[in-house]
C-alpha atoms as a PDB file:
ATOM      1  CA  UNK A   1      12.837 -17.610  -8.049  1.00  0.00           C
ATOM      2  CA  UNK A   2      11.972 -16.915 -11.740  1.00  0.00           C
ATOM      3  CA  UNK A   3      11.365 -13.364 -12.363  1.00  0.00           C
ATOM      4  CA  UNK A   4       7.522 -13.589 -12.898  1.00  0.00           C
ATOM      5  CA  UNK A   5       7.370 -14.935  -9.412  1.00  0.00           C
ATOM      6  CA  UNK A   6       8.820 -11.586  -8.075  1.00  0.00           C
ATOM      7  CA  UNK A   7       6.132  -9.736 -10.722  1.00  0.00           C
ATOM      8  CA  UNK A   8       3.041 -12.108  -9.136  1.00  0.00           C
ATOM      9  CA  UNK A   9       4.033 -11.149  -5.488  1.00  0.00           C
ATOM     10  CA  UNK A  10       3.533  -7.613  -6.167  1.00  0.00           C
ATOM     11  CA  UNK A  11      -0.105  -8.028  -8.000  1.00  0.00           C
ATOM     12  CA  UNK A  12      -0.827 -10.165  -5.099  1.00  0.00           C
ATOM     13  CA  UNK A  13      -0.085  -7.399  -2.824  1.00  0.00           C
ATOM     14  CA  UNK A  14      -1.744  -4.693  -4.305  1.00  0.00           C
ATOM     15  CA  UNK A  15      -4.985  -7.134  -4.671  1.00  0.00           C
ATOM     16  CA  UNK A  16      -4.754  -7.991  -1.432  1.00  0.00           C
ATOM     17  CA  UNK A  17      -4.712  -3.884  -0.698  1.00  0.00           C
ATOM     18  CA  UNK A  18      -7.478  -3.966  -2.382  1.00  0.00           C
ATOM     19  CA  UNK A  19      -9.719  -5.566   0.221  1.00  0.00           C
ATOM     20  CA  UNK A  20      -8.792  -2.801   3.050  1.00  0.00           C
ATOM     21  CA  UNK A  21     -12.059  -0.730   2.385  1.00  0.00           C
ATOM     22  CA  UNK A  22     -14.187  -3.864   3.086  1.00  0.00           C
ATOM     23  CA  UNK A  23     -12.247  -4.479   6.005  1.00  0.00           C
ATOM     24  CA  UNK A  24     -11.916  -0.701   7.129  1.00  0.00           C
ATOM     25  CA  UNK A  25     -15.916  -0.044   7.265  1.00  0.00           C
ATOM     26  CA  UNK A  26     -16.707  -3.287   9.075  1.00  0.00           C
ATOM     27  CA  UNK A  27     -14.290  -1.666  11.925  1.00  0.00           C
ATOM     28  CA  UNK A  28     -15.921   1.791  11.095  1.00  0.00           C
ATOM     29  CA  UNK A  29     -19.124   0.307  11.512  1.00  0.00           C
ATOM     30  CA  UNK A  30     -18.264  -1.294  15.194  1.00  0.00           C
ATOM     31  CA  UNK A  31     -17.369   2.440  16.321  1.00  0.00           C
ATOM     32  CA  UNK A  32     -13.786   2.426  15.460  1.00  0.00           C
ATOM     33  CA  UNK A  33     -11.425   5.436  14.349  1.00  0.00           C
ATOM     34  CA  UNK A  34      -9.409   5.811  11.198  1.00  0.00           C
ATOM     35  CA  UNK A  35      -6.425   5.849  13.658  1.00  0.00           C
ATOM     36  CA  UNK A  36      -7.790   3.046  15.896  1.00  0.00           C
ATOM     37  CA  UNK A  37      -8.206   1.299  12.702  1.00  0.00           C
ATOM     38  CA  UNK A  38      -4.737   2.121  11.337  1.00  0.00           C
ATOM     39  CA  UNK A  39      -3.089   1.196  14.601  1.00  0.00           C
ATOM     40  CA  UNK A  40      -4.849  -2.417  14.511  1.00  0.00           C
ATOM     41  CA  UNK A  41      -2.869  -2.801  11.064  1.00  0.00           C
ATOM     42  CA  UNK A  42       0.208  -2.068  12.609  1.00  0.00           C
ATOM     43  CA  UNK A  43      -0.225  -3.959  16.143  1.00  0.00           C
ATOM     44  CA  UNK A  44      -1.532  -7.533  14.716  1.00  0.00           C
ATOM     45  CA  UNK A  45       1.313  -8.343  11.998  1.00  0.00           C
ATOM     46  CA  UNK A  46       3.947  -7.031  14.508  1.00  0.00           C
ATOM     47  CA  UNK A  47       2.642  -9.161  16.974  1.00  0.00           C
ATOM     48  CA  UNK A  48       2.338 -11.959  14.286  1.00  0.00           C
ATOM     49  CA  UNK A  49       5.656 -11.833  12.899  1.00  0.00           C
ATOM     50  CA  UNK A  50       7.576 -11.114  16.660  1.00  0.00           C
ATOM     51  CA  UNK A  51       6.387 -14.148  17.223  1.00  0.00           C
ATOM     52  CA  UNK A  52       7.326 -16.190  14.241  1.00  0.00           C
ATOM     53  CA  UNK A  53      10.924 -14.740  14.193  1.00  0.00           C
ATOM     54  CA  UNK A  54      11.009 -15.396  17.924  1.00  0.00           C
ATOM     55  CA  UNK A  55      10.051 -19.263  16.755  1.00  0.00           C
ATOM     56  CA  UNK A  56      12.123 -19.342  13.319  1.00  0.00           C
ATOM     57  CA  UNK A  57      14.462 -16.642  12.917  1.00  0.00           C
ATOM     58  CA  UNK A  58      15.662 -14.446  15.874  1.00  0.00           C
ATOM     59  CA  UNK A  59      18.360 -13.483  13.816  1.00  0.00           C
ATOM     60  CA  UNK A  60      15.411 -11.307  12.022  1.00  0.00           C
ATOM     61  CA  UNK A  61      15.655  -8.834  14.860  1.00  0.00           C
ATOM     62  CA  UNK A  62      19.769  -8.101  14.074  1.00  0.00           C
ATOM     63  CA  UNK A  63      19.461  -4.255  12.530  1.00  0.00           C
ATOM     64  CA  UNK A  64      22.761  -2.279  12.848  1.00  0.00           C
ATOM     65  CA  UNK A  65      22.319   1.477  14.814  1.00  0.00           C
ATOM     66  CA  UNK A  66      24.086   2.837  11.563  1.00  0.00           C
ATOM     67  CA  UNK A  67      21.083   1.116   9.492  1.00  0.00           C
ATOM     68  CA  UNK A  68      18.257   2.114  11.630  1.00  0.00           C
ATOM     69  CA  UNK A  69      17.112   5.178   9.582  1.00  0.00           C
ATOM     70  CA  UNK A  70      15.992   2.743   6.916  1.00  0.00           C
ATOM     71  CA  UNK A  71      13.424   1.174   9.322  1.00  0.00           C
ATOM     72  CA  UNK A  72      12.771   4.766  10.887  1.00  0.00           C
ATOM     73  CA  UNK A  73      12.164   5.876   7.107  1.00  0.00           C
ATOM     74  CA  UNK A  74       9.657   2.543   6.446  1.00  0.00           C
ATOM     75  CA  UNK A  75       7.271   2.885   9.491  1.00  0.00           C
ATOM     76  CA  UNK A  76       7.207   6.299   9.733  1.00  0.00           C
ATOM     77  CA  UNK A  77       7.989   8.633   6.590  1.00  0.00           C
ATOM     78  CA  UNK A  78       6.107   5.587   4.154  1.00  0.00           C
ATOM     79  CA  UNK A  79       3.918   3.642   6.121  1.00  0.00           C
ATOM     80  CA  UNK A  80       2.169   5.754   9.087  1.00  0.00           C
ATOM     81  CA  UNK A  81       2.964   9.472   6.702  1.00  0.00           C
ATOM     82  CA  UNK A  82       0.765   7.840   3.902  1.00  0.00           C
ATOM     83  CA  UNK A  83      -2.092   6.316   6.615  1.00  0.00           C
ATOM     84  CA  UNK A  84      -2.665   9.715   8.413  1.00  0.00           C
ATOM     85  CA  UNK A  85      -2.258  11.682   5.370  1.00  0.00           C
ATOM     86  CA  UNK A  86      -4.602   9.669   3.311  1.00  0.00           C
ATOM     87  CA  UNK A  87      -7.344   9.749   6.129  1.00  0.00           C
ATOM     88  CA  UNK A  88      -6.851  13.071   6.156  1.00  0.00           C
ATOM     89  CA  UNK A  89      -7.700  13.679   2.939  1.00  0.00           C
ATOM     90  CA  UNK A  90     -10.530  11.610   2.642  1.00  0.00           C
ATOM     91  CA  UNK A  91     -11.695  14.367   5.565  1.00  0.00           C
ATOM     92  CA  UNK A  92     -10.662  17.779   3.741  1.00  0.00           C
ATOM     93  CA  UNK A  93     -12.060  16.462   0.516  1.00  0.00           C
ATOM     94  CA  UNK A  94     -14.177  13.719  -1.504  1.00  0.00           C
ATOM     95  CA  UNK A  95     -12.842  10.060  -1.549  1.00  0.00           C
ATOM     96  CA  UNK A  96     -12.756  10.183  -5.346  1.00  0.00           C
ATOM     97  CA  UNK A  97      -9.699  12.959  -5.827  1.00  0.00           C
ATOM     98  CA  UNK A  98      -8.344  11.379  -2.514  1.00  0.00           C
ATOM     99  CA  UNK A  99      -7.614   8.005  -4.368  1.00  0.00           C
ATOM    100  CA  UNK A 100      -6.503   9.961  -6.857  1.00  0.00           C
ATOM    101  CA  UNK A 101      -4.166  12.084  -5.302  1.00  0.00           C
ATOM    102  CA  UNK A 102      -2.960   8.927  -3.573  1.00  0.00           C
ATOM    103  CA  UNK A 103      -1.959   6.947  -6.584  1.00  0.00           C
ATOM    104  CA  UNK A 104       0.410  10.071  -7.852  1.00  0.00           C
ATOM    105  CA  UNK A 105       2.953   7.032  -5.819  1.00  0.00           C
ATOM    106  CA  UNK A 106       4.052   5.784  -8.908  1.00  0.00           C
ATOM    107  CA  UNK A 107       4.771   8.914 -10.419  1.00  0.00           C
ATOM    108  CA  UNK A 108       7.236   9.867  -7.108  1.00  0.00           C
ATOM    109  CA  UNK A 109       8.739   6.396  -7.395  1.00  0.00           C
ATOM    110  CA  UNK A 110       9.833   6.043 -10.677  1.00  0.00           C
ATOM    111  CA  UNK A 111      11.407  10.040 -10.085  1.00  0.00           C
ATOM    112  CA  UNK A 112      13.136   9.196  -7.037  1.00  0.00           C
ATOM    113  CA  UNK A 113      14.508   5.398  -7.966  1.00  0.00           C
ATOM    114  CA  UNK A 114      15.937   7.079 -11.466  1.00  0.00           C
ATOM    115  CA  UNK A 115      17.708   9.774  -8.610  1.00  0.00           C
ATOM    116  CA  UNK A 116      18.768   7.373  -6.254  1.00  0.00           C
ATOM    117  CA  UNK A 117      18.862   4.011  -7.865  1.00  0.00           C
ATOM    118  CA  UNK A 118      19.833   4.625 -11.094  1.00  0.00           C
ATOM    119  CA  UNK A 119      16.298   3.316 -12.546  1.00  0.00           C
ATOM    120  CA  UNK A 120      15.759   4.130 -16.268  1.00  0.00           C
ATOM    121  CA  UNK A 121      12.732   6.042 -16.847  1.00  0.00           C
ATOM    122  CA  UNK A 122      11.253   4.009 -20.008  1.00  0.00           C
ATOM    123  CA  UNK A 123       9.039   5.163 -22.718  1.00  0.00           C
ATOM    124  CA  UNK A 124       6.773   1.607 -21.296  1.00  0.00           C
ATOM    125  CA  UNK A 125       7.330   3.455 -17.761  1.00  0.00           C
ATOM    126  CA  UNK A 126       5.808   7.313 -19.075  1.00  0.00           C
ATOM    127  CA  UNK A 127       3.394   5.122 -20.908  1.00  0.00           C
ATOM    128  CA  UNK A 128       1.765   3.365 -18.240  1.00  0.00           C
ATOM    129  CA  UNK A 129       1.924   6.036 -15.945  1.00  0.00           C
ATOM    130  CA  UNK A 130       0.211   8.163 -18.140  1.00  0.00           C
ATOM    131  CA  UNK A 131      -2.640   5.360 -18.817  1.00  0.00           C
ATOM    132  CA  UNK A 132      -3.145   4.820 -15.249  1.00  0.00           C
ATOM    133  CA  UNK A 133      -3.533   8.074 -13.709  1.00  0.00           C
ATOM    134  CA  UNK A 134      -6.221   8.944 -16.638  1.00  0.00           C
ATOM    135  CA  UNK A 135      -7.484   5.566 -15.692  1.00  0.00           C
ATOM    136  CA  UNK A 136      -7.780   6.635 -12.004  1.00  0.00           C
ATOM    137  CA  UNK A 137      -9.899   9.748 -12.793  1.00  0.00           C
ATOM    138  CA  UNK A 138     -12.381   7.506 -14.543  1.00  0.00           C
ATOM    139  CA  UNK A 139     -12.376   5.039 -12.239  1.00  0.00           C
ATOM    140  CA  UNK A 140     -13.493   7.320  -9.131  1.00  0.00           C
ATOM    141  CA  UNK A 141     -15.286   8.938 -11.527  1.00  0.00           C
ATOM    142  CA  UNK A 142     -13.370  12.517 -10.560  1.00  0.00           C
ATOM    143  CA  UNK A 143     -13.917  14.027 -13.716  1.00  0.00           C
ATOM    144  CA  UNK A 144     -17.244  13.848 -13.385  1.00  0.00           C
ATOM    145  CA  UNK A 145     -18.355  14.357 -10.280  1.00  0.00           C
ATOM    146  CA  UNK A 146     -17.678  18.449 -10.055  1.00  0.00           C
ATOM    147  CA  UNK A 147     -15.422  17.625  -7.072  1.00  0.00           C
ATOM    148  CA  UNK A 148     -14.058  20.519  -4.990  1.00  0.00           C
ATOM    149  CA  UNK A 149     -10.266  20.424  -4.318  1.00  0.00           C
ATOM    150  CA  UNK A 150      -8.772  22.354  -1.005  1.00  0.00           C
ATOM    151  CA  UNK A 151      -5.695  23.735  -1.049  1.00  0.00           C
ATOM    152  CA  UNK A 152      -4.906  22.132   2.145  1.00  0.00           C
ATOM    153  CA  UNK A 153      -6.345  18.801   0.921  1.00  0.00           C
ATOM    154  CA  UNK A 154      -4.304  18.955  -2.207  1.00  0.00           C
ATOM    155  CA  UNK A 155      -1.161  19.128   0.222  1.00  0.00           C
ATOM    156  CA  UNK A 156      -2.309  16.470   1.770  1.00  0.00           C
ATOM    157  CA  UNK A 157      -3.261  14.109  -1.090  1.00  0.00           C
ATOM    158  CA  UNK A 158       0.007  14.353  -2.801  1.00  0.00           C
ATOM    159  CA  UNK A 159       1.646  13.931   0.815  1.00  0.00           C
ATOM    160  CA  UNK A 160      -0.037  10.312   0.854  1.00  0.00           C
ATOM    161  CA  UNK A 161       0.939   9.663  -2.656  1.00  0.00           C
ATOM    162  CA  UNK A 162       4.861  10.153  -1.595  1.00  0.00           C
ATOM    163  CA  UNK A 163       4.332   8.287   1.450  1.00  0.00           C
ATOM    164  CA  UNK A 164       2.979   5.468   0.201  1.00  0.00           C
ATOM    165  CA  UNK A 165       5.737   5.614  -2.779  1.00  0.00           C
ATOM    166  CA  UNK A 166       8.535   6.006  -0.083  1.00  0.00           C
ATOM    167  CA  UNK A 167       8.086   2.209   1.324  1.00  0.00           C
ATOM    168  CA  UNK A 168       9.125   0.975  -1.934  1.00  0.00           C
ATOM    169  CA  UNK A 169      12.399   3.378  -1.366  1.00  0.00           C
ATOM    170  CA  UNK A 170      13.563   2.682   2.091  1.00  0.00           C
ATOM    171  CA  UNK A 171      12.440  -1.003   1.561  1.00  0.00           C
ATOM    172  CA  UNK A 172      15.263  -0.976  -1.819  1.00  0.00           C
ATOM    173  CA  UNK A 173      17.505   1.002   0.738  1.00  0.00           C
ATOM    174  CA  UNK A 174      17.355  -1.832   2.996  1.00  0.00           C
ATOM    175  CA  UNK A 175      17.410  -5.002   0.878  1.00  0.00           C
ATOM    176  CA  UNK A 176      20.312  -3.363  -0.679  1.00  0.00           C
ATOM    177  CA  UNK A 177      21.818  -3.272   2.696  1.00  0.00           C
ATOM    178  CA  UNK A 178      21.354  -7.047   2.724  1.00  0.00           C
ATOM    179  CA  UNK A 179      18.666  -7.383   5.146  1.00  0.00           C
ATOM    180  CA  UNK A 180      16.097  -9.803   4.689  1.00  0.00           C
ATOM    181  CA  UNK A 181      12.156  -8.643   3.655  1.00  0.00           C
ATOM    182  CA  UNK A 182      10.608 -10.171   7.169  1.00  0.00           C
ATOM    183  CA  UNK A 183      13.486  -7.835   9.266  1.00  0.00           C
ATOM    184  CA  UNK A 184      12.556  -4.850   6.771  1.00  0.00           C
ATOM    185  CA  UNK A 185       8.628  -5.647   7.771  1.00  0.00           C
ATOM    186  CA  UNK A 186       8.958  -6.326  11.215  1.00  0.00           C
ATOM    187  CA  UNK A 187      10.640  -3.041  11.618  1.00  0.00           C
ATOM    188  CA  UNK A 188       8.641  -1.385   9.849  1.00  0.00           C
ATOM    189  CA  UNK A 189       5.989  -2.238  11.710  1.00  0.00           C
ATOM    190  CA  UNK A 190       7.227  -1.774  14.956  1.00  0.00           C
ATOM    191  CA  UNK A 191       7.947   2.067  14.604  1.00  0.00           C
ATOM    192  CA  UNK A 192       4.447   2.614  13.146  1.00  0.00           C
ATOM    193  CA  UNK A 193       3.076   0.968  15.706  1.00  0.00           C
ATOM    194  CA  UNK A 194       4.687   3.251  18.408  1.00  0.00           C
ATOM    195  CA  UNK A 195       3.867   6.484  16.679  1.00  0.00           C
ATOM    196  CA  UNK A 196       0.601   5.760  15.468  1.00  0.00           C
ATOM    197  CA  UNK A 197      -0.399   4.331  19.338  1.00  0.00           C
ATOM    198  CA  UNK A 198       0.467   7.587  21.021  1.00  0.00           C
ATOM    199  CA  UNK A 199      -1.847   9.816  18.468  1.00  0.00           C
ATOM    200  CA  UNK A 200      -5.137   7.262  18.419  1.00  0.00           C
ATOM    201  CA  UNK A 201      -7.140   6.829  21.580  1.00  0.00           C
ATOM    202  CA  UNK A 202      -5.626   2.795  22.518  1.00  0.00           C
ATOM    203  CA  UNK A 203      -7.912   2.558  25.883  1.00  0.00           C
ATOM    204  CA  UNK A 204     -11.422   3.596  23.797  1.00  0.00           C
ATOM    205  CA  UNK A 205     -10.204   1.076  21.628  1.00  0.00           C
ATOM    206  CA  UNK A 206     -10.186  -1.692  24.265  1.00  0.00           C
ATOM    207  CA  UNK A 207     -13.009  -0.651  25.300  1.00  0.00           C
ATOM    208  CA  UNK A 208     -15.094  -1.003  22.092  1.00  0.00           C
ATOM    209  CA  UNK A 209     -13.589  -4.567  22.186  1.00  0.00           C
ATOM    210  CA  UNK A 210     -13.963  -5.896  25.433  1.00  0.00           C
ATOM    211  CA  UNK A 211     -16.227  -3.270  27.271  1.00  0.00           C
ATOM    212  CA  UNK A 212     -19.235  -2.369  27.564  1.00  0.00           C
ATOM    213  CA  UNK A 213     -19.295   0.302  24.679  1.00  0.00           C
ATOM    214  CA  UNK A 214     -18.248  -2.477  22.312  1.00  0.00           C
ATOM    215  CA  UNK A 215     -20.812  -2.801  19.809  1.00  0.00           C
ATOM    216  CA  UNK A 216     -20.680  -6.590  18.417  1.00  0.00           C
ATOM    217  CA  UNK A 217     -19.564  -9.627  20.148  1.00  0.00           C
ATOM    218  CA  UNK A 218     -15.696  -9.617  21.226  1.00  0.00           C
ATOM    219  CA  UNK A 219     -15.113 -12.598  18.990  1.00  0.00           C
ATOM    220  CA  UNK A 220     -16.447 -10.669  16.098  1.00  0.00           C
ATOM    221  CA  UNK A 221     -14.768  -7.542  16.807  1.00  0.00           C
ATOM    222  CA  UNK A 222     -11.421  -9.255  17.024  1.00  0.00           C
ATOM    223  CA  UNK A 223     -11.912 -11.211  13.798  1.00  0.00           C
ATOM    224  CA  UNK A 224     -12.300  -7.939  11.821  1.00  0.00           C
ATOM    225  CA  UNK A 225      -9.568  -6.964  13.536  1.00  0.00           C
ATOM    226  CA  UNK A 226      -6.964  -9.267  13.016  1.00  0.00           C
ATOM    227  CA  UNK A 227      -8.532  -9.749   9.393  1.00  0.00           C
ATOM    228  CA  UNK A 228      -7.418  -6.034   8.829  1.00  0.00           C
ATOM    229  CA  UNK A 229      -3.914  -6.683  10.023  1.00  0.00           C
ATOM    230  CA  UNK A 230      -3.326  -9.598   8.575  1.00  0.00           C
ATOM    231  CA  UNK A 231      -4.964  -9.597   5.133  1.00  0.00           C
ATOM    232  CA  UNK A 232      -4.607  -5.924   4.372  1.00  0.00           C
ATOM    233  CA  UNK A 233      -1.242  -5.719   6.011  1.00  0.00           C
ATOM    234  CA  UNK A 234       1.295  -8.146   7.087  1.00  0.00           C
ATOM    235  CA  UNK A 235       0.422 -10.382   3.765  1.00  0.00           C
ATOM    236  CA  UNK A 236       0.298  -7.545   1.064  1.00  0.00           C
ATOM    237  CA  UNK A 237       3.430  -5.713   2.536  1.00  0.00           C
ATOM    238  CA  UNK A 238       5.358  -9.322   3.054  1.00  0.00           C
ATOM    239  CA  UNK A 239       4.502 -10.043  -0.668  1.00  0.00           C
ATOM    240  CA  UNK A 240       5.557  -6.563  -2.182  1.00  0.00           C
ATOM    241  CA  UNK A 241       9.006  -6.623   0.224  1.00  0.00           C
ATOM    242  CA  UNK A 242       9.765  -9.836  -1.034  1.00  0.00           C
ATOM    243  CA  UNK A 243       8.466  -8.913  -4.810  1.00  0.00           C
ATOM    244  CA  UNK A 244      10.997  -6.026  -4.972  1.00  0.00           C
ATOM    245  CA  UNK A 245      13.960  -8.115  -4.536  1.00  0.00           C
ATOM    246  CA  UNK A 246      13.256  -9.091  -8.353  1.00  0.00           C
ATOM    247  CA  UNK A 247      11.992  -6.135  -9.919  1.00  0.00           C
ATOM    248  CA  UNK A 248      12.307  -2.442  -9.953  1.00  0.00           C
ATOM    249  CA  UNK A 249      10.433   0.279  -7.771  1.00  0.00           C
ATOM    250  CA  UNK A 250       9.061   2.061 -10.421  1.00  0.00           C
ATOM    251  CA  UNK A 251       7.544  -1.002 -12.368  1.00  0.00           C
ATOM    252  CA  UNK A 252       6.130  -2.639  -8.875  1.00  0.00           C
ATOM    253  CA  UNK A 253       4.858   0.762  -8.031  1.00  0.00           C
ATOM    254  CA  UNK A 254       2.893   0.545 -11.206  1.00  0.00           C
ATOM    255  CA  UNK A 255       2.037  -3.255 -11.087  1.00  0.00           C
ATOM    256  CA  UNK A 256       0.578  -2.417  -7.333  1.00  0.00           C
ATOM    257  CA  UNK A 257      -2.380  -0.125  -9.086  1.00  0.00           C
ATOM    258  CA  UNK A 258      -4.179  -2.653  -9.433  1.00  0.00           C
ATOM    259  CA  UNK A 259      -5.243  -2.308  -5.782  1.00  0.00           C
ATOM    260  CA  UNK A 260      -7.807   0.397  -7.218  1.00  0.00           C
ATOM    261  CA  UNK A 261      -9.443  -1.707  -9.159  1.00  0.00           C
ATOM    262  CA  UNK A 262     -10.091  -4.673  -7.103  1.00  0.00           C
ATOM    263  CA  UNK A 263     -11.241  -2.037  -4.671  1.00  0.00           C
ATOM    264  CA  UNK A 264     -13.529  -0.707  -7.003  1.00  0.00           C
ATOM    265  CA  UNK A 265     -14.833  -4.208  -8.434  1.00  0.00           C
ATOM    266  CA  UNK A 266     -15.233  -5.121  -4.467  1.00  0.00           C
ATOM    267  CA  UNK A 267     -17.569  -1.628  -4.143  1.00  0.00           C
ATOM    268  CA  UNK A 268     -19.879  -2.920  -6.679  1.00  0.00           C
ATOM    269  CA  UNK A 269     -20.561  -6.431  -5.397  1.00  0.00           C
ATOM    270  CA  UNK A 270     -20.083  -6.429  -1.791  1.00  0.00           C
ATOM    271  CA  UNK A 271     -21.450  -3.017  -1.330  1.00  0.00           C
ATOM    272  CA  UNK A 272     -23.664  -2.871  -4.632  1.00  0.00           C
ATOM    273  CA  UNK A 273     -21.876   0.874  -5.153  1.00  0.00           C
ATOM    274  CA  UNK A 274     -22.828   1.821  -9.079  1.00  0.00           C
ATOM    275  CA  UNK A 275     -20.730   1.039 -11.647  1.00  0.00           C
ATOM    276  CA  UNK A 276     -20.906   3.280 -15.059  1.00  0.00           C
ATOM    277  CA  UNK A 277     -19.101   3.192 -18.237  1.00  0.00           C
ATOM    278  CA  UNK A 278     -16.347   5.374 -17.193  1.00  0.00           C
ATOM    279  CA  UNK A 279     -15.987   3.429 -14.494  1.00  0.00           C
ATOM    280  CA  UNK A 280     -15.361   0.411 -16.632  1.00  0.00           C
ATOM    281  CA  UNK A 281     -12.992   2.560 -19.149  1.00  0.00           C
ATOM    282  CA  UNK A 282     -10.961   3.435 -16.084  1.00  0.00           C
ATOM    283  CA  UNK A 283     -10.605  -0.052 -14.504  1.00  0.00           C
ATOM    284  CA  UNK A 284      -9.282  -1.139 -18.372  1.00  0.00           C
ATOM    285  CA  UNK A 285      -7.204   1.639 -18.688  1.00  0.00           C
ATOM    286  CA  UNK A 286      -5.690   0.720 -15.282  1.00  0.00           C
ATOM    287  CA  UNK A 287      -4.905  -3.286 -16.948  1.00  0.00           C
ATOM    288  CA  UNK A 288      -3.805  -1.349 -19.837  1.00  0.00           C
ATOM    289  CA  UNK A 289      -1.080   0.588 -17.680  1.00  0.00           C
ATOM    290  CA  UNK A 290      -0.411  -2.865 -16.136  1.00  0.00           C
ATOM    291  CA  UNK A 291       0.089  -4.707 -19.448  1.00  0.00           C
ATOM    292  CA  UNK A 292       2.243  -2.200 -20.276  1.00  0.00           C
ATOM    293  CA  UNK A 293       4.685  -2.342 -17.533  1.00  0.00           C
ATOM    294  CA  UNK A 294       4.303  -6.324 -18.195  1.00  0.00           C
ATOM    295  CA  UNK A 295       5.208  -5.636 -22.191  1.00  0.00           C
ATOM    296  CA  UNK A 296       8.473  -4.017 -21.066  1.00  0.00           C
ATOM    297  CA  UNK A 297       9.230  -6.346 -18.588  1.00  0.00           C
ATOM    298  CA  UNK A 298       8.847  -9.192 -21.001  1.00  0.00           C
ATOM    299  CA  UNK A 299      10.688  -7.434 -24.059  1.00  0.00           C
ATOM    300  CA  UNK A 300      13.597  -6.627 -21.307  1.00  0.00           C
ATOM    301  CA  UNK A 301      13.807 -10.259 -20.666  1.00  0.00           C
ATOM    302  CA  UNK A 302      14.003 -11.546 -23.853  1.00  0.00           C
ATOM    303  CA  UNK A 303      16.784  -9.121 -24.874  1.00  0.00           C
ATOM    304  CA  UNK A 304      18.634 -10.124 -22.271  1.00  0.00           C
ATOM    305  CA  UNK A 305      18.605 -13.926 -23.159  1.00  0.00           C
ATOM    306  CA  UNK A 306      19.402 -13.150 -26.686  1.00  0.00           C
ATOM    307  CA  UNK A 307      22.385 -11.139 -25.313  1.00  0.00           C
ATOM    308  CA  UNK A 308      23.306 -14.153 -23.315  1.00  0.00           C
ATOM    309  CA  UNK A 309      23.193 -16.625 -26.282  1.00  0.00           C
END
């Protein structure tokens, strides 16, 4: 695949991401936890993908015991670390300096990739890191807002930041070790799905599907619910595992910001949330950051082409 088909599969994931606040209050709405929520996003595309690898590829399953800390380090230290954390936050303090505590990912991937991968830290990387966490503070409007900022919340926030930095990690860990993006999902998924099951109340969350508590029609209920997994999950996390077989952690960390902003955009139409000027300056600021990271990756390109010739 040409290298700008790797760079679209990671916007597509981190638009897709985008959409998990529109799916996350229609399930909030129907009575359902953050964790019950969070475990639906683990459960569906696990179920999804067992059974497509059961159908197409059953050599997906094949992990060796000597490998299985990368899958152990994808579901739980990234994936279900980041979802608690971040909910957590969102609890201790304002939803504003959570997302903004939660995109410090970029900053922790392009640090630990340059440690363990060798990853140049660019003047285009500083750059657009630089542009999108200012762009982030405008966006949520954090600057703003007088926002109060726990100690134990701060933890927290930068906790979820790692966390949802460390996929990108143990995902380059395992594609390194040859494996291919579905097994490094699947996997993934699987452990999260065991953890995050044993701290969020499962049987309430039958029951507010198919009992009596349950709120909406079971029909409806299990749309949203597969819609979460699916959409918000298994598609955005298949793209970006797939995307960083062609391009670095550090730059797809950055590419992925634009999550916020669809997020943001989505707030203001769907939900009719207000949308000032520093709002705006924030969401260009984050395609500026973007563009950036696209600059580089373009100049990059062509210098290695000329090199060839």
């Amino acid at each position: 695949m040409p290298k700008f088909g790797y760079y679209g599969c990671i916007l597509i994931a981190g638009i897709l991401w985008g959409t998990t606040g529109f799916f996350n209050r229609a399930l909030s709405d129907l009575g359902f936890s953050s964790s019950q929520v969070l475990f639906f996003r683990c459960v569906v595309p696990l179920v999804l993908l067992g059974v497509y690898c059961l159908v197409k590829d059953r050599n997906a399953f094949k992990i060796k015991l000597k490998d299985i800390w990368v899958f152990l380090g994808s579901g739980l230290l990234a994936f279900t670390t980041f979802g608690l954390a971040y909910m957590q936050t969102q609890v201790e303090m304002s939803l504003s300096v959570a997302v903004v505590l939660l995109y410090t990912s970029p900053i922790w991937v392009v640090g630990l990739s340059a440690i363990l991968f060798k990853e140049k830290i660019t003047l285009g990387k500083v750059a657009a890191l630089i542009t999108i966490a200012l762009g982030a503070m405008l966006t949520t409007g954090v600057l703003t807002s007088g926002a109060i900022v726990t100690p134990t919340g701060l933890v927290l926030g930068l906790v979820s930041g790692l966390g949802y930095g460390l996929y990108s990690i143990f995902t380059r860990f395992g594609l390194n070790k040859g494996y291919k993006a579905i097994t490094i999902t699947f996997y993934t998924f699987l452990f999260s799905t065991i953890v995050v099951g044993c701290i969020c109340d499962v049987p309430e969350a039958i029951e507010l599907t198919f009992g009596a508590a349950a709120l909406a029609p079971v029909y409806e209920t299990v749309f949203w619910q597969i819609c979460i997994g699916v959409v918000t999950c298994l598609m955005p996390y298949a793209f970006y595992t797939f995307g960083l077989q062609g391009v670095e952690n550090g730059r797809a960390s950055i590419l992925a910001t634009i999550e916020m902003v669809v997020a943001t955009l989505l707030g203001v139409v769907v939900f009719a949330e207000a949308f000032t000027v520093e709002n705006g300056v924030g969401v260009a600021l984050v395609f500026v950051g973007i563009l950036l990271a696209n600059i580089t990756l373009t100049r990059r390109m062509e210098n290695r082409q000329s090199t060839s010739e």
